[in-house]
C-alpha atoms as a PDB file:
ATOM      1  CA  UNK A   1      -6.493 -30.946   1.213  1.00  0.00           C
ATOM      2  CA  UNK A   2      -8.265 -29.635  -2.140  1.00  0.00           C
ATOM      3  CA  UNK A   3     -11.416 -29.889  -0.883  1.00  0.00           C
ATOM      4  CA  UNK A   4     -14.089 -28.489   2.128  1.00  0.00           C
ATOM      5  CA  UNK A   5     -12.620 -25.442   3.923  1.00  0.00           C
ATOM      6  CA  UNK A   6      -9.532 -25.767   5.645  1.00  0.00           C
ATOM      7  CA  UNK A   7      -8.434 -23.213   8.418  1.00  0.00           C
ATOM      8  CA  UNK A   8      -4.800 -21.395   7.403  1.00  0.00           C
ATOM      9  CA  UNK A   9      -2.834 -19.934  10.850  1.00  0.00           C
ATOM     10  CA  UNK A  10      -0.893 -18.270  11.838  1.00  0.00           C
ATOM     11  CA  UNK A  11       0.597 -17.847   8.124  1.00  0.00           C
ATOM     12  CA  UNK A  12      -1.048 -18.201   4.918  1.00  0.00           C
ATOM     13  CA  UNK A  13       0.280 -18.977   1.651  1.00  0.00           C
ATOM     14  CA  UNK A  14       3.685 -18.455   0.408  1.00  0.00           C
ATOM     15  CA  UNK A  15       5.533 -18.373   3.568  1.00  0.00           C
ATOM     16  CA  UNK A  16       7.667 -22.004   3.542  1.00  0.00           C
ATOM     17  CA  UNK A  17       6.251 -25.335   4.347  1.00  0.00           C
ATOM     18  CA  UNK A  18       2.347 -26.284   5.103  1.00  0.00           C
ATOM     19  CA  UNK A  19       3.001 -26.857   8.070  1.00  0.00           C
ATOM     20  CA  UNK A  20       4.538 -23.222   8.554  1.00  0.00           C
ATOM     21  CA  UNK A  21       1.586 -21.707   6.418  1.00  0.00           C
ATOM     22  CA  UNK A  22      -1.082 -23.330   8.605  1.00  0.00           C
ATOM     23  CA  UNK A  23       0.141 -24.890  11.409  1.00  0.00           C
ATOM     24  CA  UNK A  24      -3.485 -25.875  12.743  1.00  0.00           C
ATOM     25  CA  UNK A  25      -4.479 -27.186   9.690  1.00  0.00           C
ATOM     26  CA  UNK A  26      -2.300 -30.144  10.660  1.00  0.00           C
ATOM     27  CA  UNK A  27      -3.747 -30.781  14.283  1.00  0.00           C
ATOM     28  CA  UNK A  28      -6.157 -33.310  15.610  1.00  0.00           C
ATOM     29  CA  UNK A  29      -8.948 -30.890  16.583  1.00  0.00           C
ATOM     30  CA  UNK A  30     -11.535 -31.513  19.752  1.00  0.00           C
ATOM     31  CA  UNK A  31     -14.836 -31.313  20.247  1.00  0.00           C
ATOM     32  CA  UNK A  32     -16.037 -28.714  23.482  1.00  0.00           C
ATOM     33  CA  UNK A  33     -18.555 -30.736  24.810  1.00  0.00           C
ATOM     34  CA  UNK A  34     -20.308 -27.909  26.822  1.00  0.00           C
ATOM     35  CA  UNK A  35     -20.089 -25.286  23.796  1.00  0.00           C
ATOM     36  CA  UNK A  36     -21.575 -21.743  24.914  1.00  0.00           C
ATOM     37  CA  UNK A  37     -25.301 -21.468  22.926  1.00  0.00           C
ATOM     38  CA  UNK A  38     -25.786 -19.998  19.839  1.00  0.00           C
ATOM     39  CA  UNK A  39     -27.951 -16.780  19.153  1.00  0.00           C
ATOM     40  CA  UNK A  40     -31.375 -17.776  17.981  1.00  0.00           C
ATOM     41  CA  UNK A  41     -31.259 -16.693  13.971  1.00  0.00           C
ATOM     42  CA  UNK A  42     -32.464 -19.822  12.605  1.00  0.00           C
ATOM     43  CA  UNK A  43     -28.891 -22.254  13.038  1.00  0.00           C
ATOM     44  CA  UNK A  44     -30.380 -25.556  13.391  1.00  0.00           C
ATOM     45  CA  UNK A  45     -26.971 -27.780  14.354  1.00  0.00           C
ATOM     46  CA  UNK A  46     -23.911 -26.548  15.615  1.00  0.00           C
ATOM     47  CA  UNK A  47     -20.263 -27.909  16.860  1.00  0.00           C
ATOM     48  CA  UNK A  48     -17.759 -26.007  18.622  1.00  0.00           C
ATOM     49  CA  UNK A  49     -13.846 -27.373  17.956  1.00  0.00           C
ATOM     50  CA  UNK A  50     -10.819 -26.055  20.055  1.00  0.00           C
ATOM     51  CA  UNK A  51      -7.268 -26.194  18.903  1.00  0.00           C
ATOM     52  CA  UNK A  52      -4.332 -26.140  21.252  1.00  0.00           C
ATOM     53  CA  UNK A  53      -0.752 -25.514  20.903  1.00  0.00           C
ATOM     54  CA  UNK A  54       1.119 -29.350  20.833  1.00  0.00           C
ATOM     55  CA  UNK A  55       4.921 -29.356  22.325  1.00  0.00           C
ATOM     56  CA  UNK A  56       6.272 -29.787  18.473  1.00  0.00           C
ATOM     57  CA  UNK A  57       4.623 -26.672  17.538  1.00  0.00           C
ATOM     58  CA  UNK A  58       7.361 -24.900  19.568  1.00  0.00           C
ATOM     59  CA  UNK A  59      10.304 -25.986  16.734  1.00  0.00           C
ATOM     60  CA  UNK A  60       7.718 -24.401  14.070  1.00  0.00           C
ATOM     61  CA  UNK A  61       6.562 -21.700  15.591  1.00  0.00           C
ATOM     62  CA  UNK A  62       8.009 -19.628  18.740  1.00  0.00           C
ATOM     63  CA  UNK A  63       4.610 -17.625  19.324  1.00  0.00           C
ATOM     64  CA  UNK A  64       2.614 -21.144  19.786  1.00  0.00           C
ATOM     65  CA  UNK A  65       0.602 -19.671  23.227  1.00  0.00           C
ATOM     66  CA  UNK A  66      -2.684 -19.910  21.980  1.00  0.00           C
ATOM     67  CA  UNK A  67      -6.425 -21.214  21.799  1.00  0.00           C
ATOM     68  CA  UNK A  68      -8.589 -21.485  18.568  1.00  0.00           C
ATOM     69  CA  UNK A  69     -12.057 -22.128  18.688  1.00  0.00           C
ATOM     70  CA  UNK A  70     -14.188 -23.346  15.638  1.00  0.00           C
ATOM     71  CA  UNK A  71     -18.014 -23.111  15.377  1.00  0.00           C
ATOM     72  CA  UNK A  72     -19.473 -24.785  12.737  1.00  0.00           C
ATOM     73  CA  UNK A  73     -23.145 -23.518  12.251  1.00  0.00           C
ATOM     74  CA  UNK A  74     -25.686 -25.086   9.461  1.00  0.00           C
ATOM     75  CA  UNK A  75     -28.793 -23.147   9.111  1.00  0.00           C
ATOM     76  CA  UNK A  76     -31.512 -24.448   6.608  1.00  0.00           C
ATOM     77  CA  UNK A  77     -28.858 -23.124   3.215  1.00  0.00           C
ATOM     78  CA  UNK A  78     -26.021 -21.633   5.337  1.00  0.00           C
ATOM     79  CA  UNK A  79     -23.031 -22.641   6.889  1.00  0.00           C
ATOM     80  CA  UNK A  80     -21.353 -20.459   9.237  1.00  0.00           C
ATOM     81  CA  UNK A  81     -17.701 -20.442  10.525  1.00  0.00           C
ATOM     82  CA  UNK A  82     -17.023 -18.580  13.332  1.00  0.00           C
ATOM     83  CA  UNK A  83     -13.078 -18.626  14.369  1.00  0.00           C
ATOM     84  CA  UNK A  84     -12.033 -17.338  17.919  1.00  0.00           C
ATOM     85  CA  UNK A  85      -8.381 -16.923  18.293  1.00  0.00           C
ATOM     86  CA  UNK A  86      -7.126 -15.795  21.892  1.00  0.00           C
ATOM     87  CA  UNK A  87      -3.683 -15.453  23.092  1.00  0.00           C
ATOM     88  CA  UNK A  88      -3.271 -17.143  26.135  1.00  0.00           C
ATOM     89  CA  UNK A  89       0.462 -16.044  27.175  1.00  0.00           C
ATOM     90  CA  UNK A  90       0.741 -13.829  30.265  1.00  0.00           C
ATOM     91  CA  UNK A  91       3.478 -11.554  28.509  1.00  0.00           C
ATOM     92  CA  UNK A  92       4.384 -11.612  24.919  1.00  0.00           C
ATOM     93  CA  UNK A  93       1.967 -10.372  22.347  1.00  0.00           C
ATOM     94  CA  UNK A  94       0.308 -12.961  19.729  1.00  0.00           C
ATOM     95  CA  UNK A  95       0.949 -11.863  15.798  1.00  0.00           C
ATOM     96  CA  UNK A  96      -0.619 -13.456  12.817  1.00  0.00           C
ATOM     97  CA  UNK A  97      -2.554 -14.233   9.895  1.00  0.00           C
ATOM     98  CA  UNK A  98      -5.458 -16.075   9.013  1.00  0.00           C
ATOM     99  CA  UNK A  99      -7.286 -17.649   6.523  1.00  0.00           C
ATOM    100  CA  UNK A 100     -10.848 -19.174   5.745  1.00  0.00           C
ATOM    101  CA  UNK A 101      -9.862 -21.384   2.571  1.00  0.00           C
ATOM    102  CA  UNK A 102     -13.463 -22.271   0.945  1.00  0.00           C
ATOM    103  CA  UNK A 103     -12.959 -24.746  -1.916  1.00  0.00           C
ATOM    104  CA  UNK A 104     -16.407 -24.474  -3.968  1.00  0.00           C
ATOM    105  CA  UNK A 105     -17.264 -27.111  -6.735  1.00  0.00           C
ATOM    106  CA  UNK A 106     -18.636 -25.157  -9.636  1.00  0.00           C
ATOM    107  CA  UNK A 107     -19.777 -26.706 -12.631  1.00  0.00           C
ATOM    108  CA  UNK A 108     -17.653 -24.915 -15.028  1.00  0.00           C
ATOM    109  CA  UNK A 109     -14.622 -22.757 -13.953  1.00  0.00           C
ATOM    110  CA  UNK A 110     -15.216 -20.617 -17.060  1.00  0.00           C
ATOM    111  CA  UNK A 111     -19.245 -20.112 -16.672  1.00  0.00           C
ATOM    112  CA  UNK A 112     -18.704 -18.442 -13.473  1.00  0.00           C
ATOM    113  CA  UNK A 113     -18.271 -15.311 -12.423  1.00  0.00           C
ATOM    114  CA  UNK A 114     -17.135 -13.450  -9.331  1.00  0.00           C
ATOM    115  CA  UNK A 115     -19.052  -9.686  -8.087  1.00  0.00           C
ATOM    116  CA  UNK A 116     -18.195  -7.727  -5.247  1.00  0.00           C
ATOM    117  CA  UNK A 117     -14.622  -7.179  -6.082  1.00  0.00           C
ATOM    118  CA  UNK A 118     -15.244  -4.460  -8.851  1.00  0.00           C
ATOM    119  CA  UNK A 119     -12.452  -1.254  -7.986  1.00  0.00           C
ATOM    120  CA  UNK A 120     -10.614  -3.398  -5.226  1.00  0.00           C
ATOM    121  CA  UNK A 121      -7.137  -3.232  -4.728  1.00  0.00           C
ATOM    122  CA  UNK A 122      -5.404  -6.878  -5.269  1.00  0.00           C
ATOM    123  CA  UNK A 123      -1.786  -7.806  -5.246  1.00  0.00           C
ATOM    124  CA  UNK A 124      -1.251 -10.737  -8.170  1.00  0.00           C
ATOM    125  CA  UNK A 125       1.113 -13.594  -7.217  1.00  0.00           C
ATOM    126  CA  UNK A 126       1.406 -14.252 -10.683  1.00  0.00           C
ATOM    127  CA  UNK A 127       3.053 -10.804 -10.713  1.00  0.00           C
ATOM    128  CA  UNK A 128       5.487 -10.942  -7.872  1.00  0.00           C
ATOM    129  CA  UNK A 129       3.070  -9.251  -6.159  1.00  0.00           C
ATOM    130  CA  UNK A 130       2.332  -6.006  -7.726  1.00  0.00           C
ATOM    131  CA  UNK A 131      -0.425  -4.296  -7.028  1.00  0.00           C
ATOM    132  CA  UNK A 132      -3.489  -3.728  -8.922  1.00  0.00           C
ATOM    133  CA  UNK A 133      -7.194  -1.856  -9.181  1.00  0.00           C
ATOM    134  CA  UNK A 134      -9.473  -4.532 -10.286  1.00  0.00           C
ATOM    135  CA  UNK A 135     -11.043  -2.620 -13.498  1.00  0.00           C
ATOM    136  CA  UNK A 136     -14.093  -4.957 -14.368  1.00  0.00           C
ATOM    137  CA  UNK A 137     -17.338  -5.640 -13.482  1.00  0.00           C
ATOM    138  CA  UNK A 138     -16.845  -9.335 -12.246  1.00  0.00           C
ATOM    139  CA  UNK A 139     -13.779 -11.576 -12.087  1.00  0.00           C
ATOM    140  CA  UNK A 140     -14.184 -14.483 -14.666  1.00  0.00           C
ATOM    141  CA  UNK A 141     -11.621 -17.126 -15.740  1.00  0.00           C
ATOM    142  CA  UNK A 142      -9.893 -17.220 -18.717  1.00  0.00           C
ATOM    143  CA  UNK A 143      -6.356 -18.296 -17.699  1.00  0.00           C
ATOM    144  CA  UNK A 144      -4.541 -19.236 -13.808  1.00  0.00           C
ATOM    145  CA  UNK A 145      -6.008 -16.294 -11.063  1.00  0.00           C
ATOM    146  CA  UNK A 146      -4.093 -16.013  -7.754  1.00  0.00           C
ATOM    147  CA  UNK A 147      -4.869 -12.632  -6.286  1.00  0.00           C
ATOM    148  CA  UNK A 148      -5.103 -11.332  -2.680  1.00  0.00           C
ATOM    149  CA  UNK A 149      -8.175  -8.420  -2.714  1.00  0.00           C
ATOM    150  CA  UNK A 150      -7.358  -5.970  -0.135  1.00  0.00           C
ATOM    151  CA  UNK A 151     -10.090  -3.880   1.927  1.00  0.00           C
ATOM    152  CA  UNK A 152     -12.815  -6.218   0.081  1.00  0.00           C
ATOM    153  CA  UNK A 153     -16.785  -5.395   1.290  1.00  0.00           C
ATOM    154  CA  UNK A 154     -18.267  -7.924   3.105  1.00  0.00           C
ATOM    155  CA  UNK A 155     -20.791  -9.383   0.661  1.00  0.00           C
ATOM    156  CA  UNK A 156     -18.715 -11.389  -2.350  1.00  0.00           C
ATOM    157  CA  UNK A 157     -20.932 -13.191  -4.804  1.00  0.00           C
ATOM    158  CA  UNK A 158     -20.191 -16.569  -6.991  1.00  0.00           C
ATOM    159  CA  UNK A 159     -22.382 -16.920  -9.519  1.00  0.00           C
ATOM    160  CA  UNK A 160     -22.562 -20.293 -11.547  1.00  0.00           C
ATOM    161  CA  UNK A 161     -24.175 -19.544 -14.865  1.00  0.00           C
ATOM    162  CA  UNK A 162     -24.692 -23.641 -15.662  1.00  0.00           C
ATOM    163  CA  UNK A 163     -26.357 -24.431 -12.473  1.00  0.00           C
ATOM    164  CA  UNK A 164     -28.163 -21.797 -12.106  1.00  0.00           C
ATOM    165  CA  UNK A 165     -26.878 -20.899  -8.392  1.00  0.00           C
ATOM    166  CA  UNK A 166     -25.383 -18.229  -6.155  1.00  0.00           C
ATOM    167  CA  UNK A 167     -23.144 -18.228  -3.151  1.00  0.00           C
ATOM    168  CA  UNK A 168     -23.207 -15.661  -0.703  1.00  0.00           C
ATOM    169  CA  UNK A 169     -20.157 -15.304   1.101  1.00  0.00           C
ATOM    170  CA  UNK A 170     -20.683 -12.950   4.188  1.00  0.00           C
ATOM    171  CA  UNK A 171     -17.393 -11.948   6.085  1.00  0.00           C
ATOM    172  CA  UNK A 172     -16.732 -10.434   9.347  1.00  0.00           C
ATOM    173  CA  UNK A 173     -13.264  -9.462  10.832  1.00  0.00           C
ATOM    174  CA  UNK A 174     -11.769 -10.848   7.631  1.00  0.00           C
ATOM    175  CA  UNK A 175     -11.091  -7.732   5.379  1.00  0.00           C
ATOM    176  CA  UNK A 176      -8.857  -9.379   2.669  1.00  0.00           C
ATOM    177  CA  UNK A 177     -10.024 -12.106   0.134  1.00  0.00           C
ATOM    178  CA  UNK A 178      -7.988 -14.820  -2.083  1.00  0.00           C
ATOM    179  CA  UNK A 179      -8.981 -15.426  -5.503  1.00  0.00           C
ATOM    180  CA  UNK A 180      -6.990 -19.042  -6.989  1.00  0.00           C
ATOM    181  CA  UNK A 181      -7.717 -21.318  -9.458  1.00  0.00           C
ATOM    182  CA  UNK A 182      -4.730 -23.077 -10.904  1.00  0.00           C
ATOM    183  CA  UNK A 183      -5.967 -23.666 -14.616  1.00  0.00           C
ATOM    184  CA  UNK A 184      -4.839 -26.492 -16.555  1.00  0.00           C
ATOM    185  CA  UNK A 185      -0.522 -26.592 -16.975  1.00  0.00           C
ATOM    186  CA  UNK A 186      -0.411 -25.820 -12.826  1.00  0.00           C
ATOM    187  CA  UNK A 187      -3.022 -28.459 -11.908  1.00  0.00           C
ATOM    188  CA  UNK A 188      -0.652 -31.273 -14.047  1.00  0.00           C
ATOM    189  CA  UNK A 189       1.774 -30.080 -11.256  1.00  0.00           C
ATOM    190  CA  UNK A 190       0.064 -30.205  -8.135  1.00  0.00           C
ATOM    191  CA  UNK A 191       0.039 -33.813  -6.892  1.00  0.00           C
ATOM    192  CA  UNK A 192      -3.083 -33.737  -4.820  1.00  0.00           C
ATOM    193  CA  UNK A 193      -5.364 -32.453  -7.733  1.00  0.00           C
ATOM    194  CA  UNK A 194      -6.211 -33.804 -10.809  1.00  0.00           C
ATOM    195  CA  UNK A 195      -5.287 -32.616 -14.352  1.00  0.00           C
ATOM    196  CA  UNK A 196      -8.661 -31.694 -15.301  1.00  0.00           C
ATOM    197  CA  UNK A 197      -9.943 -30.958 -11.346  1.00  0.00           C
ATOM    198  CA  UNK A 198      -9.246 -27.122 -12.250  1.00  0.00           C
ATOM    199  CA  UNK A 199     -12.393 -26.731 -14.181  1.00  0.00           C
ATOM    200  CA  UNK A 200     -14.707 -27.776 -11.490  1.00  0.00           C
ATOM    201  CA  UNK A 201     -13.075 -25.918  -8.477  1.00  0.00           C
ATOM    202  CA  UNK A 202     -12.625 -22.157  -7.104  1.00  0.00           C
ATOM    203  CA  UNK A 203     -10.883 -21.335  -4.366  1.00  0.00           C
ATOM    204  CA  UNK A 204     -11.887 -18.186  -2.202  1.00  0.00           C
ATOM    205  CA  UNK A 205     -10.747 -17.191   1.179  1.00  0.00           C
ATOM    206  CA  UNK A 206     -11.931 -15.068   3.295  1.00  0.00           C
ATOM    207  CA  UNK A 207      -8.639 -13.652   4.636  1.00  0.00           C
ATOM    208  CA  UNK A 208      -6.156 -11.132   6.925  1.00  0.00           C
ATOM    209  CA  UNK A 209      -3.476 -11.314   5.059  1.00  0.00           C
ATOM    210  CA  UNK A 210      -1.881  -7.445   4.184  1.00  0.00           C
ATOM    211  CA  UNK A 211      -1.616  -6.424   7.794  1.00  0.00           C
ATOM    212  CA  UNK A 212      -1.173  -8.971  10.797  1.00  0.00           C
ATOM    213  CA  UNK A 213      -3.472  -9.562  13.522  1.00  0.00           C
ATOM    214  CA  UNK A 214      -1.649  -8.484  16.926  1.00  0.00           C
ATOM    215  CA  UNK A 215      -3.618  -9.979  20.560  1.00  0.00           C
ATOM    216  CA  UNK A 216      -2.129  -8.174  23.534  1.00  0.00           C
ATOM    217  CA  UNK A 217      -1.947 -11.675  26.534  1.00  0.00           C
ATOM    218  CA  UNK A 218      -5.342 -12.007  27.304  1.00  0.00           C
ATOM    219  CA  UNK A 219      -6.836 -10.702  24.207  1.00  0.00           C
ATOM    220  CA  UNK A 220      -8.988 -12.468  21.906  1.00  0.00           C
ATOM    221  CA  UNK A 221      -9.794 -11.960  18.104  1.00  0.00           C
ATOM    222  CA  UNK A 222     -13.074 -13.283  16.030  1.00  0.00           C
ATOM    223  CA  UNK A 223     -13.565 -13.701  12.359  1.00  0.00           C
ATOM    224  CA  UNK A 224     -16.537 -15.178  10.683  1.00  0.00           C
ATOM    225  CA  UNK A 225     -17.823 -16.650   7.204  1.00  0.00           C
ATOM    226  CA  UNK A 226     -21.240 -16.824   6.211  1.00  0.00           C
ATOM    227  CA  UNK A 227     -22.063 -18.932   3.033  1.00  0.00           C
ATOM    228  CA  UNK A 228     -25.607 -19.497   1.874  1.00  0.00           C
ATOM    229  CA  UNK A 229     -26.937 -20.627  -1.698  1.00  0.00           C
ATOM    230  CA  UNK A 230     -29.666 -19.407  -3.765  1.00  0.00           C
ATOM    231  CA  UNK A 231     -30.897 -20.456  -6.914  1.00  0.00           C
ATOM    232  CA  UNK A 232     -30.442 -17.347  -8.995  1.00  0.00           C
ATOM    233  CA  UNK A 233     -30.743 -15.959 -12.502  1.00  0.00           C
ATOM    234  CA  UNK A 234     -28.242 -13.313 -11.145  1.00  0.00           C
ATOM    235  CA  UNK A 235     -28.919  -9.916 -12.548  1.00  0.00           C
ATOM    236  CA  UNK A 236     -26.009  -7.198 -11.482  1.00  0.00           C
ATOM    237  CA  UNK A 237     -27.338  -5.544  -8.110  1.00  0.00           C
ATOM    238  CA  UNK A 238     -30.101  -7.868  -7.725  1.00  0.00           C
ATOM    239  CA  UNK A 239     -30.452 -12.010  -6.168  1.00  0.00           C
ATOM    240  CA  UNK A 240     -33.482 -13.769  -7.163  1.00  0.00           C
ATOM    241  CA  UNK A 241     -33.838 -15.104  -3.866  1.00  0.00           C
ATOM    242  CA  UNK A 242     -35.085 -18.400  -3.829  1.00  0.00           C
ATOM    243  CA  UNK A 243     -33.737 -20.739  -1.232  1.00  0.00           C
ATOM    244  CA  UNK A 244     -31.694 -23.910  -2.775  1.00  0.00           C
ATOM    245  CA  UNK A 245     -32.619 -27.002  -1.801  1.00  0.00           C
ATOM    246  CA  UNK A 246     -30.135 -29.005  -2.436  1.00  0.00           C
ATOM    247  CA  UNK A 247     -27.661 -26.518  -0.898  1.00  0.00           C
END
């Protein structure tokens, strides 16, 4: 579960079990096999995958009338993730929260750097939740991180000094993002990650976390990620824009 970019609804984080937190994160997906056509901007593969409510979601979850749809879009140095969530009850109203949980490998957790951010609003979870004004000019890593950014813009960049790489992340419908990386004494804790895994991972979701997302029956909600990597000398303000090749 450390790794790729799993989906977190209708809860995320901190709210009892996984299977609580992100209840479709433990399904069996399937694949539409007549998925509606993408707009022509360059995507060059796509996959469209639906998640249902199951009869044991019902003991997790009460509000469990729904239907999620996943497209998966690669471009040429972009993948796209465009979630579709649409409450399919004929009476009650569909609340929750939602989550795009991007695990990126860096090279090291301490050479990279975070822009985008500067003068957010962020609640720390290291602080019981108190709220903050982020006050520098990037987020780097010294230490743990686990902060939910509130209101964030919609272009966040990672920039990995050692590699010499940038990724985009591009966010629609999402307004809050999740900054984590566990550092060293957590990582010895976690079971699923190793000791020293901490320096070559950062966590980033694109997120609706502060205020819940509330269909009407009938009504249908759409978030979307864009990530695409560039080779980049990063200079604040400014991407030398060279397509990666390697992705």
């Amino acid at each position: 579960m450390r790794g790729g970019i799993p989906i977190c609804f209708p809860h995320v984080r901190n709210l009892g079990s996984l299977e609580q937190q992100s209840l479709v994160r433990c399904h069996n997906w399937t694949i539409d096999p007549n998925p509606p056509p993408p707009p022509t901007n360059g995507i060059k593969a796509y996959l469209d995958l639906l998640s249902r409510p199951t009869a044991a979601d019902m003991n997790i979850w009460a509000h469990n009338s729904f239907e999620l749809r996943l497209r998966v879009s690669l471009g040429m140095a972009n993948l796209t993730l465009t979630t579709r969530v649409k409450n399919i009850e004929k009476v009650k109203a569909l609340s929750f929260n939602f989550a795009i949980c991007t695990y990126i490998s860096v090279s090291d957790i301490s050479e990279v750097r975070i822009e985008g951010l500067e003068t957010t609003d962020y609640l720390d979870n290291l602080k019981c939740k108190e709220r903050f004004t982020e006050q520098g000019n990037a987020i780097t890593f010294d230490g743990e991180l686990d902060r939910v950014y509130l209101g964030t813009p919609t272009k966040i960049a990672i920039i990995d000094h050692e590699k010499k790489r940038t990724f985009e992340l591009r966010k629609d419908g999402l307004p809050d993002a999740v900054v984590w990386n566990p550092w060293d004494k957590k990582s010895k804790t976690i079971a699923d990650l190793g000791d020293d895994d901490y320096m070559r991972m950062l966590c980033i979701e694109s997120a609706a976390v502060e205020k819940s997302i509330v269909l009407k029956p009938g009504q249908e909600w759409k978030g979307r990620q864009e990530i695409t990597a560039v080779l980049s000398s990063y200079c604040s303000g400014q991407f030398d824009r060279h397509v990666a090749s390697d992705g």
